[in-house]
Protein backbone atom coordinates (compact mmCIF):
# COMPACT_ATOMS: atom_id res chain seq x y z
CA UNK A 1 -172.17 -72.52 167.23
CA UNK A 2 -171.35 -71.03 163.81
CA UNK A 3 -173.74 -73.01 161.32
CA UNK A 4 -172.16 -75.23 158.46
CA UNK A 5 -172.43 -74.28 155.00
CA UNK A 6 -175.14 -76.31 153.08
CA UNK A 7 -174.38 -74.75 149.70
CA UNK A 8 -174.30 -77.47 147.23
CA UNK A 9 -170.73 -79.01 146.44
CA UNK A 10 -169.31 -77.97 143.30
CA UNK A 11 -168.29 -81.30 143.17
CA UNK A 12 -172.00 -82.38 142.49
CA UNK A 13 -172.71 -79.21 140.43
CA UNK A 14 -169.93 -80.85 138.09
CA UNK A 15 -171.17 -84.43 138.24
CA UNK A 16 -174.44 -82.61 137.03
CA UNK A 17 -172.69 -80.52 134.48
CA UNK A 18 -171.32 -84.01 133.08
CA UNK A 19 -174.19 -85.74 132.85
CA UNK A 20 -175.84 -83.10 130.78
CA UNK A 21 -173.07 -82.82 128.39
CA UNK A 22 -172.80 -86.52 127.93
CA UNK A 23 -176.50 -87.21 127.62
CA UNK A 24 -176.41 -84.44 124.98
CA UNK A 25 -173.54 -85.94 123.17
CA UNK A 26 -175.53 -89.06 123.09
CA UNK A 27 -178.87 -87.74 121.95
CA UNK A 28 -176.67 -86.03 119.12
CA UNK A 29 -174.49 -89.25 118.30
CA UNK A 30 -171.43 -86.87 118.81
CA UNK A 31 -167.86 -88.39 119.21
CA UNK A 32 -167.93 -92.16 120.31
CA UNK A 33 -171.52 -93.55 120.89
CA UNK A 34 -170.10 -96.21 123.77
CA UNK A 35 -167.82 -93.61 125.54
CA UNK A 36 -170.98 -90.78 125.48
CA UNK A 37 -172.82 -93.66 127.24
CA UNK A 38 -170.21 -94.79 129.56
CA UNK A 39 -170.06 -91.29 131.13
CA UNK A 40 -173.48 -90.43 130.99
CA UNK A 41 -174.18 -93.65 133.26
CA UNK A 42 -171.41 -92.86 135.73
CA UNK A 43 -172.27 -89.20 136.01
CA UNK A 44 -176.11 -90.00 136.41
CA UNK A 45 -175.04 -93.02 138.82
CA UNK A 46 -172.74 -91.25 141.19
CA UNK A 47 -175.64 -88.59 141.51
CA UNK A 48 -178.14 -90.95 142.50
CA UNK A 49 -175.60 -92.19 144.85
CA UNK A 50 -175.31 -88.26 146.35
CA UNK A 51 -178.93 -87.94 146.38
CA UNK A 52 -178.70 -91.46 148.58
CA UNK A 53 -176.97 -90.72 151.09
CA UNK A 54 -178.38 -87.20 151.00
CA UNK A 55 -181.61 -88.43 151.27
CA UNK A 56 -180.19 -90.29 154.88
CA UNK A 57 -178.79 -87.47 156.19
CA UNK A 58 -182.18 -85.02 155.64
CA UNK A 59 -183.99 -86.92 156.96
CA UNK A 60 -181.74 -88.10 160.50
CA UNK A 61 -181.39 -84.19 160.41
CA UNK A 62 -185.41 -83.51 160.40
CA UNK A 63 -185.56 -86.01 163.20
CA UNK A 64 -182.96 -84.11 165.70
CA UNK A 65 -179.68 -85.64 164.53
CA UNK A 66 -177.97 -82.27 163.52
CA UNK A 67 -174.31 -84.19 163.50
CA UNK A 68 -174.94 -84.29 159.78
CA UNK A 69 -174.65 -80.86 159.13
CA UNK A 70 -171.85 -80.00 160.16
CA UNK A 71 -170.12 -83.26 158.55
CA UNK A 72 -171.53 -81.76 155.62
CA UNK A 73 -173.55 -84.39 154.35
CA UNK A 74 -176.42 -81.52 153.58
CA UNK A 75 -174.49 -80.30 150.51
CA UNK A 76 -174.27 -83.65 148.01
CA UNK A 77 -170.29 -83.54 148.31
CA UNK A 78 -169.56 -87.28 147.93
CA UNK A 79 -166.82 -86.72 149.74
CA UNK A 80 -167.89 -85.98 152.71
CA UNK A 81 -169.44 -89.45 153.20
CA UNK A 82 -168.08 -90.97 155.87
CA UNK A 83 -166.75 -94.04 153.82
CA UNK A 84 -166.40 -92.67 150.34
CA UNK A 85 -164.84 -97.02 149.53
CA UNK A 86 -168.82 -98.27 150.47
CA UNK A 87 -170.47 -95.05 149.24
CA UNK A 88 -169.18 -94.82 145.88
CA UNK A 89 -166.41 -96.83 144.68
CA UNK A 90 -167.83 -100.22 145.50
CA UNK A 91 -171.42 -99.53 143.66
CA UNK A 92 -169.69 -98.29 141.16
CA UNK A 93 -167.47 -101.84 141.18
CA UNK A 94 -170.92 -103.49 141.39
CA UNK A 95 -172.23 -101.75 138.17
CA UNK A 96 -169.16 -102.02 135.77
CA UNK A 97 -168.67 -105.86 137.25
CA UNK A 98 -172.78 -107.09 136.91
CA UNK A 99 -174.75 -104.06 136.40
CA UNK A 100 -176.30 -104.47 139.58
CA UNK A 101 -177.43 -101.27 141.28
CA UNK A 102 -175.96 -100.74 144.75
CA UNK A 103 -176.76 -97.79 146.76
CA UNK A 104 -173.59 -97.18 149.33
CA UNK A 105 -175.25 -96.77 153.12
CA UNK A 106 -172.03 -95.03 154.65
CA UNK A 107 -173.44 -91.82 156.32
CA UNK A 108 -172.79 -92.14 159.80
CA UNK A 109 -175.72 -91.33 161.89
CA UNK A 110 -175.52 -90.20 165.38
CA UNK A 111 -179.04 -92.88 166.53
CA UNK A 112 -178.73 -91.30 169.86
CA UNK A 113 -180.26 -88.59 168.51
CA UNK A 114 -182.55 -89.40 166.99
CA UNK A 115 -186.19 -89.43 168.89
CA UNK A 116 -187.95 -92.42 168.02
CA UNK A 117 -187.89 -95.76 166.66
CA UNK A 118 -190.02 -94.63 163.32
CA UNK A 119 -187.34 -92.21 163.03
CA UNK A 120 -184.64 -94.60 162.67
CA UNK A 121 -186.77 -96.53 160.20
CA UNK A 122 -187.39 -93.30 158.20
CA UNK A 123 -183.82 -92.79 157.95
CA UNK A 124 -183.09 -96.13 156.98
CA UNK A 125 -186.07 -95.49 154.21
CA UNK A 126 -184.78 -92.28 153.14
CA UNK A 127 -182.03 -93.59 151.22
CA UNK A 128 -183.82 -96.40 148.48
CA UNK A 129 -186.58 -93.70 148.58
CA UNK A 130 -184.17 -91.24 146.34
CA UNK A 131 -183.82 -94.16 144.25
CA UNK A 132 -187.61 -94.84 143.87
CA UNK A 133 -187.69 -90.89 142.82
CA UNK A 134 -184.93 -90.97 140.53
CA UNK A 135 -186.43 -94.28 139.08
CA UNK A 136 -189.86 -92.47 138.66
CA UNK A 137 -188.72 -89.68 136.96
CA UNK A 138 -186.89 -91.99 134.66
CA UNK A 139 -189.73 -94.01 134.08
CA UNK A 140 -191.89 -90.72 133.23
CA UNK A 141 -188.64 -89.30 130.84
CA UNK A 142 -189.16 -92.72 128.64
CA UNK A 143 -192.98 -92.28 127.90
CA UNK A 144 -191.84 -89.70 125.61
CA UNK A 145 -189.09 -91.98 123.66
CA UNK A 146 -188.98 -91.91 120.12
CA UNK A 147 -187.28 -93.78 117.32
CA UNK A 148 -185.00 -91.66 116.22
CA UNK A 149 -182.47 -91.72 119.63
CA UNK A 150 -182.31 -94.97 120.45
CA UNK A 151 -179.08 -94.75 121.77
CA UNK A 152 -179.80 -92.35 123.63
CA UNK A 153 -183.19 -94.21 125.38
CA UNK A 154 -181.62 -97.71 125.51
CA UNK A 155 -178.57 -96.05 127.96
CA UNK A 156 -181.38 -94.40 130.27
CA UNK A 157 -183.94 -97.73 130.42
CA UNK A 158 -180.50 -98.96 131.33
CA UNK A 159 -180.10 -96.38 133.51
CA UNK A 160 -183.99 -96.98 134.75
CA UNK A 161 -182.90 -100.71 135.59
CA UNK A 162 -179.67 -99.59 137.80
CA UNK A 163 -181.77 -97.76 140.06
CA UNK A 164 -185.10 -100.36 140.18
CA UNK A 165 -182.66 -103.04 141.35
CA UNK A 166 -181.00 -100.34 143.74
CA UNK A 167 -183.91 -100.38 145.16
CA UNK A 168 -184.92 -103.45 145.75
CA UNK A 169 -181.63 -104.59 146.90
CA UNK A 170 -181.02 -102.58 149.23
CA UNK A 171 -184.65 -102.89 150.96
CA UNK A 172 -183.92 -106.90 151.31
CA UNK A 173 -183.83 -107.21 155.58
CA UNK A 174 -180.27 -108.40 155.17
CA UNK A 175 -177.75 -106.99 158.24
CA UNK A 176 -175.96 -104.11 157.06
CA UNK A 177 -178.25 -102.84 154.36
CA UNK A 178 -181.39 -100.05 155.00
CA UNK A 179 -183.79 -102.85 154.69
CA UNK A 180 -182.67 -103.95 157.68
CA UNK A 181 -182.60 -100.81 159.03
CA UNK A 182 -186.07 -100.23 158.18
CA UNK A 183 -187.44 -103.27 160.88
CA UNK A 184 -183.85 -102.98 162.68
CA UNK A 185 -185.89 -100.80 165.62
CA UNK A 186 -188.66 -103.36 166.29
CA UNK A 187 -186.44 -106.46 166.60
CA UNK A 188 -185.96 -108.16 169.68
CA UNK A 189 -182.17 -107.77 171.40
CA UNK A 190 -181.28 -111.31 170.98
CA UNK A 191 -182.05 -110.57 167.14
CA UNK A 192 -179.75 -107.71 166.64
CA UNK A 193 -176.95 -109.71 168.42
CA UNK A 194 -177.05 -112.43 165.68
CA UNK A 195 -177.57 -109.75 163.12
CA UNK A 196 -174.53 -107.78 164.46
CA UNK A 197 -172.26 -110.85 163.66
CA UNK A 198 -173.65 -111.37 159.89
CA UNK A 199 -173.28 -107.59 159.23
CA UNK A 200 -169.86 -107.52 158.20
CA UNK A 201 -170.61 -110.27 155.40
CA UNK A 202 -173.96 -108.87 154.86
CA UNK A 203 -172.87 -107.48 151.20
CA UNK A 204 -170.64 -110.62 150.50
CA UNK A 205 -172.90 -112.81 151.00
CA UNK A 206 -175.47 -111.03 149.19
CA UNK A 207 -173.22 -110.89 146.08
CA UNK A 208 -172.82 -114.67 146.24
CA UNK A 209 -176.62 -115.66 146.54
CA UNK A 210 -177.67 -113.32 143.58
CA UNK A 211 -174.50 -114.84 141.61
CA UNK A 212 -176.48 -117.85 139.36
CA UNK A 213 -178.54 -118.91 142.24
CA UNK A 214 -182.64 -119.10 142.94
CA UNK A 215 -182.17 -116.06 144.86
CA UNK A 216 -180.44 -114.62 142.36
CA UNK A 217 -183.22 -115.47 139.58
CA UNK A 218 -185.93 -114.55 141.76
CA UNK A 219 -184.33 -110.92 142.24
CA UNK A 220 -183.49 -110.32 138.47
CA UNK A 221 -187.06 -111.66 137.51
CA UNK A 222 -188.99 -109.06 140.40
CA UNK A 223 -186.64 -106.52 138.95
CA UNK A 224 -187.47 -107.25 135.33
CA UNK A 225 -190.91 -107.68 136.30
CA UNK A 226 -190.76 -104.10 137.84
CA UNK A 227 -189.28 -102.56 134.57
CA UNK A 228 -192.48 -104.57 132.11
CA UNK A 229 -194.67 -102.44 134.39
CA UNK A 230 -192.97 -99.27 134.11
CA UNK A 231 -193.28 -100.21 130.37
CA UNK A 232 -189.50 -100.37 130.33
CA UNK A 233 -188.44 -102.84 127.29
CA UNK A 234 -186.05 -105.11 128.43
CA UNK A 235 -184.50 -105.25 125.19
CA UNK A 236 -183.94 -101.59 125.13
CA UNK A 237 -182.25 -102.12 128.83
CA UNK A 238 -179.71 -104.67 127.29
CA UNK A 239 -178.48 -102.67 124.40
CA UNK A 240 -178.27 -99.79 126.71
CA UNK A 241 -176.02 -101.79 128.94
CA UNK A 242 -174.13 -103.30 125.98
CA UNK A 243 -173.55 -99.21 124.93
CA UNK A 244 -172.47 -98.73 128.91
CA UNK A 245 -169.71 -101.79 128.45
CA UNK A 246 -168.00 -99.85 125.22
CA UNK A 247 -165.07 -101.56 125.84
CA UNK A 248 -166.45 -105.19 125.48
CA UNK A 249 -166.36 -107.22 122.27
């Protein structure tokens, strides 16, 4: 069988392309400050989303699910996610809605393939891993902040909070997100039959609990509390997300 083509999409050479410009336009206060910002979060966003999924696919490939490649998953083209709606378009909904970051989880894996139960939790892993990375690497970029682009460092603490509450969302043990793929292996069959009927509403009823609730609270505080030790300013985080919103009043 003729192998697939894992060159990287020019799709997600673009997105990259974009998110350098824009980040440059902001760190040089050219054109509209809230528009530079807008697309600099988007662009960064819907590569973090690539490297997601991505991240999934790798790793089901490493562990003998080879499906992947040839659906092309190997080469960061968001469109070749298997539901482009829960991959992409509904984080991005999340974000421009509440600023909440959520990871899509739309690859399809072939599990029979796979050859153990620790690799069907590593796969499940592999996705808010990329986050964790990308977060890291944020977290590193703002030691070196100055005073002079604030713009510029507000939009990626911002940036720095999308992908810490990524994270964490999507490695709560609720049906239907990799958290529960994580422990999804280990559980007894009566478990995943109950779990199998929640799945569907998994993400609705996740969006309801975190709306003004105790749930809610206790998420946003382990997030913020995340960010403080990062020594990400929370202050800096709003005005970057008040930058992101250019529209608002």
């Amino acid at each position: 069988m003729q192998r697939t083509d894992r060159r990287i999409s020019p799709i997600f050479i673009g997105l990259l392309i974009l998110a350098a410009a824009s980040g440059w336009a902001l760190w040089i206060g050219f054109g509209s400050i809230g528009f530079d910002a807008f697309l600099f979060v988007l662009a960064v966003w819907v590569i973090s989303l690539c490297l997601h999924e991505f991240g999934h696919a790798a790793v089901a490939y490493r562990y003998g699910d080879h499906s992947v490649e040839e659906r092309g998953y190997l080469t960061l083209d968001p469109l070749r996610y298997t539901h482009p709606f829960l991959s992409i378009v509904l984080p991005l909904i999340f974000v421009l809605l509440g600023g909440i970051g959520l990871p899509g989880g739309a690859v399809f894996i072939n599990r029979a393939a796979l050859r153990s139960r620790f690799a069907h939790t590593a796969v499940a892993a592999a996705g808010p891993l990329m986050n964790i990375v990308v977060a890291l690497l944020l977290a590193v970029a703002l030691l070196f902040r100055d005073d002079s682009h604030t713009d510029f460092w507000s939009v990626v603490t911002f940036l720095l909070f999308l992908q810490i509450s990524g994270a964490v969302l999507n490695l709560l043990p609720v049906p239907g997100l990799d958290g529960f793929g994580i422990i999804e292996p280990y559980l007894s069959r009566g478990a995943l039959i109950a779990a199998s009927k929640i799945a569907p509403f998994g993400l609705l009823i996740l969006f309801v609990l975190l709306w003004n609730t105790p749930v809610g609270r206790a998420f946003f505080t382990l997030v913020f509390w995340l960010m403080q030790l990062v020594s990400a300013p929370i202050e800096l985080m709003t005005a970057g997300y008040d930058l992101f919103r250019f529209w608002m009043p």
